[in-house]
PDB file of N, CA and C in Angstrom:
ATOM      1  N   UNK A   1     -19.697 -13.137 -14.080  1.00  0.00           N
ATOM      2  CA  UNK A   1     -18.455 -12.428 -14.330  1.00  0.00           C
ATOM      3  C   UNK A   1     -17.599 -12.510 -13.074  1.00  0.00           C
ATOM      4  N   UNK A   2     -16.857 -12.926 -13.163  1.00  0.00           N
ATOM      5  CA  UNK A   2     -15.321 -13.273 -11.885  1.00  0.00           C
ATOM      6  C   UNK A   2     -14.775 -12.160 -11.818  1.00  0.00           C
ATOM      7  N   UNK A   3     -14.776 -11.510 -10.921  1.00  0.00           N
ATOM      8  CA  UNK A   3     -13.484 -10.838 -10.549  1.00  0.00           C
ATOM      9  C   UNK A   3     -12.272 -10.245 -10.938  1.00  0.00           C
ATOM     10  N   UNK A   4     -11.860  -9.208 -11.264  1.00  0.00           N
ATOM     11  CA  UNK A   4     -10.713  -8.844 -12.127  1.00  0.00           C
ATOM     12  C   UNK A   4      -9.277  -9.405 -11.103  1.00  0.00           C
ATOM     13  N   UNK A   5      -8.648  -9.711 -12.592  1.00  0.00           N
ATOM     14  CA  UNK A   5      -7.342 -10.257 -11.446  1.00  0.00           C
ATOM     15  C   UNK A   5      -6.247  -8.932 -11.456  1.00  0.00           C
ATOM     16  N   UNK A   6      -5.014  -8.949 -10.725  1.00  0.00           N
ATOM     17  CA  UNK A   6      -4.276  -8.266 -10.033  1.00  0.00           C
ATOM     18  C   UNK A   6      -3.265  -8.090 -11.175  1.00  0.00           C
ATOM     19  N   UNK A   7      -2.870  -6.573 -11.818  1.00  0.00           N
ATOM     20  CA  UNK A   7      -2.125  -6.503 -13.356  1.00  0.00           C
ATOM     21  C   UNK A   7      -0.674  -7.272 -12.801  1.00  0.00           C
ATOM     22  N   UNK A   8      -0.307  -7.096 -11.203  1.00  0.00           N
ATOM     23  CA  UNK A   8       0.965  -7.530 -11.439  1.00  0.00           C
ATOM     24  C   UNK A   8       0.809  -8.106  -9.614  1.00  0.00           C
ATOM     25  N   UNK A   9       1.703  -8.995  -8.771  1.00  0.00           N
ATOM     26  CA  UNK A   9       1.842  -9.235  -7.578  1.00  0.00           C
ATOM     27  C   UNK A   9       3.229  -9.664  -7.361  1.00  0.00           C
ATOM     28  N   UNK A  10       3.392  -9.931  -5.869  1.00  0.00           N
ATOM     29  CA  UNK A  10       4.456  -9.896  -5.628  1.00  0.00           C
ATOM     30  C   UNK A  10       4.164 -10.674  -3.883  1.00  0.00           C
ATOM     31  N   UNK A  11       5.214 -11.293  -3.977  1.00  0.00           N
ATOM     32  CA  UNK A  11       4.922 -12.336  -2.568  1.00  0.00           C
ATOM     33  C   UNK A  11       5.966 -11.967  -1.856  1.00  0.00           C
ATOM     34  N   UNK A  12       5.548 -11.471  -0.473  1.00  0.00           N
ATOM     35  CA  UNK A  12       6.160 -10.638   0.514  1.00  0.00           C
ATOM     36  C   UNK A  12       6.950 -12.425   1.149  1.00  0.00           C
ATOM     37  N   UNK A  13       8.060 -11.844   1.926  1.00  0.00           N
ATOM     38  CA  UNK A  13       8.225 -12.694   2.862  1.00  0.00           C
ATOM     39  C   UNK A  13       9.362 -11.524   3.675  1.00  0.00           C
ATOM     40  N   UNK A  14       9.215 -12.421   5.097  1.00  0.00           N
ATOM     41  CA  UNK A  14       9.905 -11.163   6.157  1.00  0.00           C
ATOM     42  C   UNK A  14      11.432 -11.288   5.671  1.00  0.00           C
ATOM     43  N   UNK A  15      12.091  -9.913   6.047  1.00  0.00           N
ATOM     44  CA  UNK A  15      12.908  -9.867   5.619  1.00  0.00           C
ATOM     45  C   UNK A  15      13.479  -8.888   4.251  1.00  0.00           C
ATOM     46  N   UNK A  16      12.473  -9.212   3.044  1.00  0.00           N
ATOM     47  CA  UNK A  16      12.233  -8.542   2.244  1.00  0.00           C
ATOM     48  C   UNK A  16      11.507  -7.531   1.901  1.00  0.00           C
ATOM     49  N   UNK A  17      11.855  -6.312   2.814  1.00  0.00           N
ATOM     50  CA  UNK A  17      11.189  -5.008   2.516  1.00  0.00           C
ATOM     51  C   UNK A  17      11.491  -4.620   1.246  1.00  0.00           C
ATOM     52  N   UNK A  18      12.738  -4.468   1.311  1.00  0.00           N
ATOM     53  CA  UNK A  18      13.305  -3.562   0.154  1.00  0.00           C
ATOM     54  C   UNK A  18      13.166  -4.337  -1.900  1.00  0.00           C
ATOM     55  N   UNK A  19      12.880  -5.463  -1.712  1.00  0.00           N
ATOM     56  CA  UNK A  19      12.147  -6.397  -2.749  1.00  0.00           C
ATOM     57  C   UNK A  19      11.154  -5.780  -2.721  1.00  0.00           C
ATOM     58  N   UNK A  20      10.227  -5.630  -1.999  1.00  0.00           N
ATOM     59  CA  UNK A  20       8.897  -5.124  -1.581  1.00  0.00           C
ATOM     60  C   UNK A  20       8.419  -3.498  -2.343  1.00  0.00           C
ATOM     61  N   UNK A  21       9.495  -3.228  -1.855  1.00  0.00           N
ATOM     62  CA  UNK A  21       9.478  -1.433  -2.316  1.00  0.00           C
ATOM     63  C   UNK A  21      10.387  -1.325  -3.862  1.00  0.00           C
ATOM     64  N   UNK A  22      10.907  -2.350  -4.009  1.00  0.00           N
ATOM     65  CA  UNK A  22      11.336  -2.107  -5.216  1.00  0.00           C
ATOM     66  C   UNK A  22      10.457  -2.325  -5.846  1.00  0.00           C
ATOM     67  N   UNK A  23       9.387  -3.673  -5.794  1.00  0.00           N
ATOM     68  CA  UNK A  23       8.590  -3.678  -6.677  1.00  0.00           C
ATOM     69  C   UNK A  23       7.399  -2.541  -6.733  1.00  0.00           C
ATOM     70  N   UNK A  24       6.711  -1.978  -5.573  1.00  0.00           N
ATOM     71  CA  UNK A  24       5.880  -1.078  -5.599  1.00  0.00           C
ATOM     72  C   UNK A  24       6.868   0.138  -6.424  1.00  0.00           C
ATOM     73  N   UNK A  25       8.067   0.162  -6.611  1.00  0.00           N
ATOM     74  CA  UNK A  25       8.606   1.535  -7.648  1.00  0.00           C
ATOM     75  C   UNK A  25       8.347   1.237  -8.943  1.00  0.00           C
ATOM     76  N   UNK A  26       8.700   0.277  -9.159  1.00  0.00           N
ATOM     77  CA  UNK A  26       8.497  -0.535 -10.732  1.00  0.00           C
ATOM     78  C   UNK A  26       7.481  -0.907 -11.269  1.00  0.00           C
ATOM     79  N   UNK A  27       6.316  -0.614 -10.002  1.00  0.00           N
ATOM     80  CA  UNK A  27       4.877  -1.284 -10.972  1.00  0.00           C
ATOM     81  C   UNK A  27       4.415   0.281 -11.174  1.00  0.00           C
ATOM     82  N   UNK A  28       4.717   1.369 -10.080  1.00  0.00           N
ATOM     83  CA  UNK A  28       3.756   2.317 -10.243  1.00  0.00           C
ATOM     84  C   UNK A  28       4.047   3.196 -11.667  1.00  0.00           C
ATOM     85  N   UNK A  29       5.226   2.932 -12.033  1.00  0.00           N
ATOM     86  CA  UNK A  29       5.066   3.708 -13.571  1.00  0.00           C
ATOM     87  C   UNK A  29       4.384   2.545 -14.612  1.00  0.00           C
ATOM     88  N   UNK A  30       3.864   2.064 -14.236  1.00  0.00           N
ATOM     89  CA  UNK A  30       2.984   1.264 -14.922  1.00  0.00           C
ATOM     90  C   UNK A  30       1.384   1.497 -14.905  1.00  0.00           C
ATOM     91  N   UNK A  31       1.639   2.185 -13.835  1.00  0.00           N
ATOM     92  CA  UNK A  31      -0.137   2.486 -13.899  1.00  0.00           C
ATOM     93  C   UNK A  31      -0.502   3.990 -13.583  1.00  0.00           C
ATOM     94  N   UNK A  32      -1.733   4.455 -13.945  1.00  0.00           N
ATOM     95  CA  UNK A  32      -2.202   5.409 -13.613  1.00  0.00           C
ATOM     96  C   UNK A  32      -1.934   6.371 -12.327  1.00  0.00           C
ATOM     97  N   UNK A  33      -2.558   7.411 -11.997  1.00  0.00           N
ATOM     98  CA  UNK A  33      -2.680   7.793 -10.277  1.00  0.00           C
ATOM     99  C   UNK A  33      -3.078   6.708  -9.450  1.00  0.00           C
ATOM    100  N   UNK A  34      -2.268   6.697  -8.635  1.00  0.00           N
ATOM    101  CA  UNK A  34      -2.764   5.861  -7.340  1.00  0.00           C
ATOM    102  C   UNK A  34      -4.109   6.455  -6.604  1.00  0.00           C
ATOM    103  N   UNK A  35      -5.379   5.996  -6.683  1.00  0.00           N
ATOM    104  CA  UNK A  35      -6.344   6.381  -5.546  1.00  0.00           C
ATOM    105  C   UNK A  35      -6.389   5.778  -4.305  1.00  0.00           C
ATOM    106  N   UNK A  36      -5.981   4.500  -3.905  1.00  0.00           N
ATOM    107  CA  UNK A  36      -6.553   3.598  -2.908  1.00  0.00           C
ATOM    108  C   UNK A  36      -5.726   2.680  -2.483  1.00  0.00           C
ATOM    109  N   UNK A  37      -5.390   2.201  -0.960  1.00  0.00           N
ATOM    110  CA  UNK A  37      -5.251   1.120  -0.846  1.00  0.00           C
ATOM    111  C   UNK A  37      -6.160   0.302   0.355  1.00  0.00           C
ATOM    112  N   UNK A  38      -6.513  -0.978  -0.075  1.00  0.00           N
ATOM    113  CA  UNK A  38      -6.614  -1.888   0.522  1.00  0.00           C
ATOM    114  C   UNK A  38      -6.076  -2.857   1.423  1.00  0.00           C
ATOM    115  N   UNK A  39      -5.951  -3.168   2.366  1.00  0.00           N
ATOM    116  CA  UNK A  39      -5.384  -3.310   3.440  1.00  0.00           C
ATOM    117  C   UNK A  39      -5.799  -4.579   4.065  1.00  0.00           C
ATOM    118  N   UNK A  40      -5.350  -5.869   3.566  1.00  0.00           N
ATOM    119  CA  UNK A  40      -6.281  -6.822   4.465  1.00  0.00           C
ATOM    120  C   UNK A  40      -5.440  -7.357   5.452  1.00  0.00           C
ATOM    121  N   UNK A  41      -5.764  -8.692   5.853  1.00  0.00           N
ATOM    122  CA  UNK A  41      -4.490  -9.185   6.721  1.00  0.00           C
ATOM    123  C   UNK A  41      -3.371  -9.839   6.477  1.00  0.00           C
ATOM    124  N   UNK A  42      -3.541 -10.232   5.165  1.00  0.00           N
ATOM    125  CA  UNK A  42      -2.628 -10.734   4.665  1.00  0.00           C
ATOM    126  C   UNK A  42      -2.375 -10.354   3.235  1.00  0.00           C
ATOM    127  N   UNK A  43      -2.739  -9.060   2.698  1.00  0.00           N
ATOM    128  CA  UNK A  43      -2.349  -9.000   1.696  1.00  0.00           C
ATOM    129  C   UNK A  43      -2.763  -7.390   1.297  1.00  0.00           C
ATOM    130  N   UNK A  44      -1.976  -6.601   0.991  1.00  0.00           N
ATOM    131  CA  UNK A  44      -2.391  -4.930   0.437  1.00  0.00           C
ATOM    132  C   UNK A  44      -2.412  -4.830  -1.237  1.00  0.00           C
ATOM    133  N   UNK A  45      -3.447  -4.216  -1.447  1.00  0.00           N
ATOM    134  CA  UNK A  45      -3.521  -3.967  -2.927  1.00  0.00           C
ATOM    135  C   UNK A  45      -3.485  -2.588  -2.931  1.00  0.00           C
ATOM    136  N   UNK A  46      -3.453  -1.907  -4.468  1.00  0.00           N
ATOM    137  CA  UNK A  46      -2.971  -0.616  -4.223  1.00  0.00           C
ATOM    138  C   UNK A  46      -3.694  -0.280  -5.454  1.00  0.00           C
ATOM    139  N   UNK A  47      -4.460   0.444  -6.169  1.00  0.00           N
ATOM    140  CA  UNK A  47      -5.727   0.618  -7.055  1.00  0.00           C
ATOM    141  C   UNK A  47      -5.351   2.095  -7.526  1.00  0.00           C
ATOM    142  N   UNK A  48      -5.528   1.909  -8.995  1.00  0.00           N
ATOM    143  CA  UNK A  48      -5.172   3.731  -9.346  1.00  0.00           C
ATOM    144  C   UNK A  48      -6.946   3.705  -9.961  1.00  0.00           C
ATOM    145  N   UNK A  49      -7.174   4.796 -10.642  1.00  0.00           N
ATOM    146  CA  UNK A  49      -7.872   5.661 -10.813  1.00  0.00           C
ATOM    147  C   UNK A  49      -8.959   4.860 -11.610  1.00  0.00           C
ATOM    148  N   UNK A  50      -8.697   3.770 -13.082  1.00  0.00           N
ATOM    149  CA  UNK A  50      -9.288   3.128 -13.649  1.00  0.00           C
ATOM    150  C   UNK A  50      -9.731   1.922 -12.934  1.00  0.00           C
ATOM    151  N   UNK A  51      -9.389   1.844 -11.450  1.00  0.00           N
ATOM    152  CA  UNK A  51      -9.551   0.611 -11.219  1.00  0.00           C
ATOM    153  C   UNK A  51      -8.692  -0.462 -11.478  1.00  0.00           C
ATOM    154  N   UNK A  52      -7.190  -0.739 -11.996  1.00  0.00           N
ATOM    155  CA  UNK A  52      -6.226  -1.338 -12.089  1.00  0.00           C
ATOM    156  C   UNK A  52      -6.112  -1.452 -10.639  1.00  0.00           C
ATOM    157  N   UNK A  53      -5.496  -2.456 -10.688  1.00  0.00           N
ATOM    158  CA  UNK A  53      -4.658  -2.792  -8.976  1.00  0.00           C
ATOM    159  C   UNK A  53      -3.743  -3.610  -9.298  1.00  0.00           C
ATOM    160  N   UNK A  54      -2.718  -3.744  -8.533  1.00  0.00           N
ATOM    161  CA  UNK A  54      -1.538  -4.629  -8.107  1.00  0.00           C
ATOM    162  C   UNK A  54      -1.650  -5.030  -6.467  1.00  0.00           C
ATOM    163  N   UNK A  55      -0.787  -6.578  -6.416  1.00  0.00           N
ATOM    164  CA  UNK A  55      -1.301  -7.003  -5.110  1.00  0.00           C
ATOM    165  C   UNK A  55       0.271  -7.568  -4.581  1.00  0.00           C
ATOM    166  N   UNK A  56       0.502  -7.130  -3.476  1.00  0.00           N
ATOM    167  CA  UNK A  56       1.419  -7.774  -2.113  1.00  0.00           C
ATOM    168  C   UNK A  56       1.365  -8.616  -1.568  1.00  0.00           C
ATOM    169  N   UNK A  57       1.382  -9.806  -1.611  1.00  0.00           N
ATOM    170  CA  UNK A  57       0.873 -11.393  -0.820  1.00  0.00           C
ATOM    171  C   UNK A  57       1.648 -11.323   0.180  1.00  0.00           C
ATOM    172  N   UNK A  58       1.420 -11.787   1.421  1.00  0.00           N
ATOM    173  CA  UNK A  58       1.886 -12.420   2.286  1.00  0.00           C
ATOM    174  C   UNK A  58       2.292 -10.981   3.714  1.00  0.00           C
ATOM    175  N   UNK A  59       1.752  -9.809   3.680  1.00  0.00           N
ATOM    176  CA  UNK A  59       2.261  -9.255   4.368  1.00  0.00           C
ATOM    177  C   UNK A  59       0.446  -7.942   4.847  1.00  0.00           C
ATOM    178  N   UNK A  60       0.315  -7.914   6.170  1.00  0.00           N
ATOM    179  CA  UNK A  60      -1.472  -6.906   6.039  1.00  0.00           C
ATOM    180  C   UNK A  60      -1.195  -6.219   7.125  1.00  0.00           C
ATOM    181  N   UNK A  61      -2.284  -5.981   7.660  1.00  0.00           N
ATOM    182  CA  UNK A  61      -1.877  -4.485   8.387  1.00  0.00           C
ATOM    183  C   UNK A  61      -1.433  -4.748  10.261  1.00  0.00           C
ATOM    184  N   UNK A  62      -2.030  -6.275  10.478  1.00  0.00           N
ATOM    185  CA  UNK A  62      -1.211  -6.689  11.637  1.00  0.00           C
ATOM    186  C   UNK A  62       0.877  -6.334  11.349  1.00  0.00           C
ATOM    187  N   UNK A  63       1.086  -6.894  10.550  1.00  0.00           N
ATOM    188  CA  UNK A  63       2.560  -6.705  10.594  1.00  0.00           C
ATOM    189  C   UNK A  63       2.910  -5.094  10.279  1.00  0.00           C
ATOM    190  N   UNK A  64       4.281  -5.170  11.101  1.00  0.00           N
ATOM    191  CA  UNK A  64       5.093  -3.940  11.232  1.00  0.00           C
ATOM    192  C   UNK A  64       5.671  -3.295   9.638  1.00  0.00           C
ATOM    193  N   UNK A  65       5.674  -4.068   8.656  1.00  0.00           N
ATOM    194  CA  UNK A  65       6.614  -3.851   7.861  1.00  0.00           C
ATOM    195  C   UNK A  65       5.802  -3.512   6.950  1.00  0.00           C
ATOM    196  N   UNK A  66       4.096  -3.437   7.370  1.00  0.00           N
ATOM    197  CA  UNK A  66       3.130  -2.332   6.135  1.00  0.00           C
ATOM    198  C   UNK A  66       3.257  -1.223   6.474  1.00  0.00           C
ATOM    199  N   UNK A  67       3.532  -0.517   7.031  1.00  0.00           N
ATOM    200  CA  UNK A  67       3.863   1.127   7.351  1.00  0.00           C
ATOM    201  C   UNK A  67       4.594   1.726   6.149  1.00  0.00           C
ATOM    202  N   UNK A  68       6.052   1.259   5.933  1.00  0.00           N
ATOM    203  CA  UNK A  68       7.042   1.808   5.131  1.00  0.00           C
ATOM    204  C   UNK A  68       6.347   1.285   3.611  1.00  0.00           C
ATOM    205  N   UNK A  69       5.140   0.228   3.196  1.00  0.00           N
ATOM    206  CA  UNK A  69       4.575  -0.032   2.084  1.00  0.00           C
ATOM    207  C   UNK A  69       3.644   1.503   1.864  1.00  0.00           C
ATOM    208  N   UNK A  70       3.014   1.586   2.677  1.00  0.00           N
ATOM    209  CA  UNK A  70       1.874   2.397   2.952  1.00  0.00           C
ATOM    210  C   UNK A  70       2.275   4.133   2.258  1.00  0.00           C
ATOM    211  N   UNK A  71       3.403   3.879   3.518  1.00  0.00           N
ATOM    212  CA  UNK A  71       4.002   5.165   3.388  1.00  0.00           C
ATOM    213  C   UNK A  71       4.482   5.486   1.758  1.00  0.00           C
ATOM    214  N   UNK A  72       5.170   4.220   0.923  1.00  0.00           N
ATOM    215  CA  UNK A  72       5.635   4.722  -0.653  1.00  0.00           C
ATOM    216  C   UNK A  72       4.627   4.774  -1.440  1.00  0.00           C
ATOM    217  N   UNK A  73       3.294   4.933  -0.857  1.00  0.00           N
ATOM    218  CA  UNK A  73       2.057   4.949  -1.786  1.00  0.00           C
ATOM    219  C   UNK A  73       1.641   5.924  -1.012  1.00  0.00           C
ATOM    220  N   UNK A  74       1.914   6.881  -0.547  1.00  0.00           N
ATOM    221  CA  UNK A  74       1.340   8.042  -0.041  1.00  0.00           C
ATOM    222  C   UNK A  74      -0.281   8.016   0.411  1.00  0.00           C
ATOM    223  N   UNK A  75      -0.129   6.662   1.903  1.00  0.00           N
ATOM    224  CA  UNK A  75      -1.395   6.605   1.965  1.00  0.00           C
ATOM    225  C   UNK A  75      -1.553   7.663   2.865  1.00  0.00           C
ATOM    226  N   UNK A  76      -2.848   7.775   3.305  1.00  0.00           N
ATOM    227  CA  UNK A  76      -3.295   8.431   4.408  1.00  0.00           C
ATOM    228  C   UNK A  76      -3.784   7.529   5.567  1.00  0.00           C
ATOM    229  N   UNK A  77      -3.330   6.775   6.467  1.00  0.00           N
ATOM    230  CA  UNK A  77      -2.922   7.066   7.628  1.00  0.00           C
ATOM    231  C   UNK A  77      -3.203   7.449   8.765  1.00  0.00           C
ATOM    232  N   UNK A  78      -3.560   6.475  10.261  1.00  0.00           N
ATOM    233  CA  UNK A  78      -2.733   7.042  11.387  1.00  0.00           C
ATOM    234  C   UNK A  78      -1.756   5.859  11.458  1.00  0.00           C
ATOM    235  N   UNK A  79      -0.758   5.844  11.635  1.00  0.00           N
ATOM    236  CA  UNK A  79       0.360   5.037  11.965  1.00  0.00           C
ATOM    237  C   UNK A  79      -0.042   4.198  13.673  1.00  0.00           C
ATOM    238  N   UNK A  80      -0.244   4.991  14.694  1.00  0.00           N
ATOM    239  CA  UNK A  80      -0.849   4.525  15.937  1.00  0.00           C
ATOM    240  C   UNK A  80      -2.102   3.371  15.998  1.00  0.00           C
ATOM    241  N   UNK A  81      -2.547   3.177  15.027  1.00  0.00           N
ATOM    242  CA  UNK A  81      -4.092   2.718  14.705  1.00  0.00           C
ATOM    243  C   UNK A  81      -3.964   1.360  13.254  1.00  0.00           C
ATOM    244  N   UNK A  82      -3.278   1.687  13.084  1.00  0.00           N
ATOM    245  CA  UNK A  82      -3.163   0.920  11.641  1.00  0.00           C
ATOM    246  C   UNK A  82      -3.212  -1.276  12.114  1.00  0.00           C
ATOM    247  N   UNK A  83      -2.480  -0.920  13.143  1.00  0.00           N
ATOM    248  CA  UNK A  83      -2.465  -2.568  13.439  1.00  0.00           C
ATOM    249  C   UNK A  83      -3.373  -2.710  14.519  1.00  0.00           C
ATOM    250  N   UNK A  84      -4.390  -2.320  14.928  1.00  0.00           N
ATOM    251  CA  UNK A  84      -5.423  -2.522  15.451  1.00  0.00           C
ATOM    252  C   UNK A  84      -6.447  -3.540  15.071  1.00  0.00           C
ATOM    253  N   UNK A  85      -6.959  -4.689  15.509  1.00  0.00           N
ATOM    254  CA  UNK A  85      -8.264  -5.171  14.907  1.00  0.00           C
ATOM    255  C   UNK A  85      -9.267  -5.083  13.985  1.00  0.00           C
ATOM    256  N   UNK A  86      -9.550  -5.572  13.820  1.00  0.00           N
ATOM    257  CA  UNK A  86     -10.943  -4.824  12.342  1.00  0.00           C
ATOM    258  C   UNK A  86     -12.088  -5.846  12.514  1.00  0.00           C
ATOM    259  N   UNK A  87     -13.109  -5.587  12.271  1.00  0.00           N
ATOM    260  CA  UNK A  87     -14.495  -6.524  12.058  1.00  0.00           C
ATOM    261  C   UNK A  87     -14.581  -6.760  10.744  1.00  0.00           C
ATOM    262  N   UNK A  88     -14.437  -5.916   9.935  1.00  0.00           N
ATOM    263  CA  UNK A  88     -14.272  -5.904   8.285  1.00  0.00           C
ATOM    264  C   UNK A  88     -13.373  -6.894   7.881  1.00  0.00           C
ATOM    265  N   UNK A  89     -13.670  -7.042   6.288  1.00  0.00           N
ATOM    266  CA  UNK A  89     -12.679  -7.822   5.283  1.00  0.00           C
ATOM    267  C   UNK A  89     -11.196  -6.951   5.229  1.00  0.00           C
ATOM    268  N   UNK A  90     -11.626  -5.316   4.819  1.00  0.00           N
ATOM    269  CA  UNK A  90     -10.220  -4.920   4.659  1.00  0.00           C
ATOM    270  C   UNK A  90     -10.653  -3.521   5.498  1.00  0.00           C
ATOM    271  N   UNK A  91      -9.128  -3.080   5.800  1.00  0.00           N
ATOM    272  CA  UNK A  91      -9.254  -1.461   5.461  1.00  0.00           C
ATOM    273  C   UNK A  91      -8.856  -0.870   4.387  1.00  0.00           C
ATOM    274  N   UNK A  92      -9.405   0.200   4.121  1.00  0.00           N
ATOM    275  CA  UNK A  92      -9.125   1.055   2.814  1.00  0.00           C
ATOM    276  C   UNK A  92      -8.665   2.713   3.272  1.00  0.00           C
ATOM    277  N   UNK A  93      -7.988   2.785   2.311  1.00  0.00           N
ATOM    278  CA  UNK A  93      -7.251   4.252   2.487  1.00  0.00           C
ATOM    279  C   UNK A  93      -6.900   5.163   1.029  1.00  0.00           C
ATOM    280  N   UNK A  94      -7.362   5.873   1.327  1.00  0.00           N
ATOM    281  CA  UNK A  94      -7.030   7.041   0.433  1.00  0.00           C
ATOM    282  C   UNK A  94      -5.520   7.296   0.089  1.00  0.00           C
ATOM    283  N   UNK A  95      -5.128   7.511  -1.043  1.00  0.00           N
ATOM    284  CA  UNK A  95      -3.527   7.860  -1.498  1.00  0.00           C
ATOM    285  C   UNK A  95      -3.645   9.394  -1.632  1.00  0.00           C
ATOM    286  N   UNK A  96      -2.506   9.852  -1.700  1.00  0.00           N
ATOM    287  CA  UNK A  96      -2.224  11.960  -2.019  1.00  0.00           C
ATOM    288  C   UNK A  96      -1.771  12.048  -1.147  1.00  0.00           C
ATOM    289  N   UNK A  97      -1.616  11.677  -0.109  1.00  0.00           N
ATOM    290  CA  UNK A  97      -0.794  12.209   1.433  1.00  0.00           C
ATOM    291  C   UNK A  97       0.246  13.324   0.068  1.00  0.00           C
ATOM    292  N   UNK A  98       0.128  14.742   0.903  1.00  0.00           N
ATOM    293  CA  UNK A  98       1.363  15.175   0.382  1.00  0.00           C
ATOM    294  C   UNK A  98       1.766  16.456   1.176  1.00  0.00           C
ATOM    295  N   UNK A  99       3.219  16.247   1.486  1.00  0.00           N
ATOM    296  CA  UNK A  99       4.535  17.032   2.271  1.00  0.00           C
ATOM    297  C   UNK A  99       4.348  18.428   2.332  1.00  0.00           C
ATOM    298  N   UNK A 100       4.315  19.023   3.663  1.00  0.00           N
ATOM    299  CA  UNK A 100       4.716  20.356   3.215  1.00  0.00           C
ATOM    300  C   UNK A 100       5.966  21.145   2.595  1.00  0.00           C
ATOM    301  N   UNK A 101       5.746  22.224   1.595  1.00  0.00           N
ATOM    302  CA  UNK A 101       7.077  22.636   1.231  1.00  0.00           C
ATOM    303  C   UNK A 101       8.283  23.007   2.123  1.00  0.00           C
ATOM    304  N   UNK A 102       9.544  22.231   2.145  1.00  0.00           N
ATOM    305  CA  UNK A 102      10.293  22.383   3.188  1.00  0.00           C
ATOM    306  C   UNK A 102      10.636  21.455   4.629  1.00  0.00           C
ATOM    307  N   UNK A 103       9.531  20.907   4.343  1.00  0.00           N
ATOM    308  CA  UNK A 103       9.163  19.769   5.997  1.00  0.00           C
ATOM    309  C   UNK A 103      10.772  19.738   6.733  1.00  0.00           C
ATOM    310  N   UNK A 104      11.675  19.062   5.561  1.00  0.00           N
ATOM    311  CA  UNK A 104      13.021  18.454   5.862  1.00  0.00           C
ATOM    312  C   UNK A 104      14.060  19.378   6.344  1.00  0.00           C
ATOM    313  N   UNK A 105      13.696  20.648   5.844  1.00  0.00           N
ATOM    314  CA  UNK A 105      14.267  21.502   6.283  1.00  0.00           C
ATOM    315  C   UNK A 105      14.241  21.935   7.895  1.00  0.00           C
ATOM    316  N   UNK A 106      15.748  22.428   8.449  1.00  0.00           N
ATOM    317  CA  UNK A 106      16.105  22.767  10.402  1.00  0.00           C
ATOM    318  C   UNK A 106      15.850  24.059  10.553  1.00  0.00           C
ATOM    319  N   UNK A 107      14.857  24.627  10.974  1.00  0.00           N
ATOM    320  CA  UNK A 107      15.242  26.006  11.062  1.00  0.00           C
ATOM    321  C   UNK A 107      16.229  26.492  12.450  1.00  0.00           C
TER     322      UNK A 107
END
């Protein structure tokens, strides 16, 4: 049995964040809760609850421009640490990051 393939992808190239994040808006009402992402070096997948995933080609956790991916999937995160080395295939991260009431607010 092979491997399940990816319900939907999308091929990063620099430059194109906002392609990037459009598509992570447009796939996620397509799928379940987000639980997970995967994090390799060249490519982030993003996994809801059944095990569905969608995949990002061309962009991993060496580059600058997975943060603001990360961030619209409410991963969890350290931002300081994220482009650091790895011995592993990927990193993985937990999704739910969620805001306190008010954050945005000046007192």
């Amino acid at each position: 049995m092979s491997a399940p393939l990816p319900l939907a992808t999308h091929d990063f190239h620099d430059g194109e964040l906002n392609a990037a994040l459009d598509f992570l808006r447009r796939i996620r009402d397509e799928m379940s809760t987000v639980r997970k992402v995967r994090v390799w070096t060249d490519r982030v997948q993003v996994f809801d609850v059944n095990a569905d995933y969608f995949e990002l080609r061309g962009l991993g956790y060496p580059d600058a421009d997975v943060l603001p991916i990360l961030d619209a999937v409410n991963t969890v995160y350290k931002p300081e640490s994220i482009h650091d080395p790895f011995d592993g295939q990927y990193k993985e991260f937990k999704t739910g990051r969620r805001y306190p009431w008010a954050q945005d607010r000046v007192m």
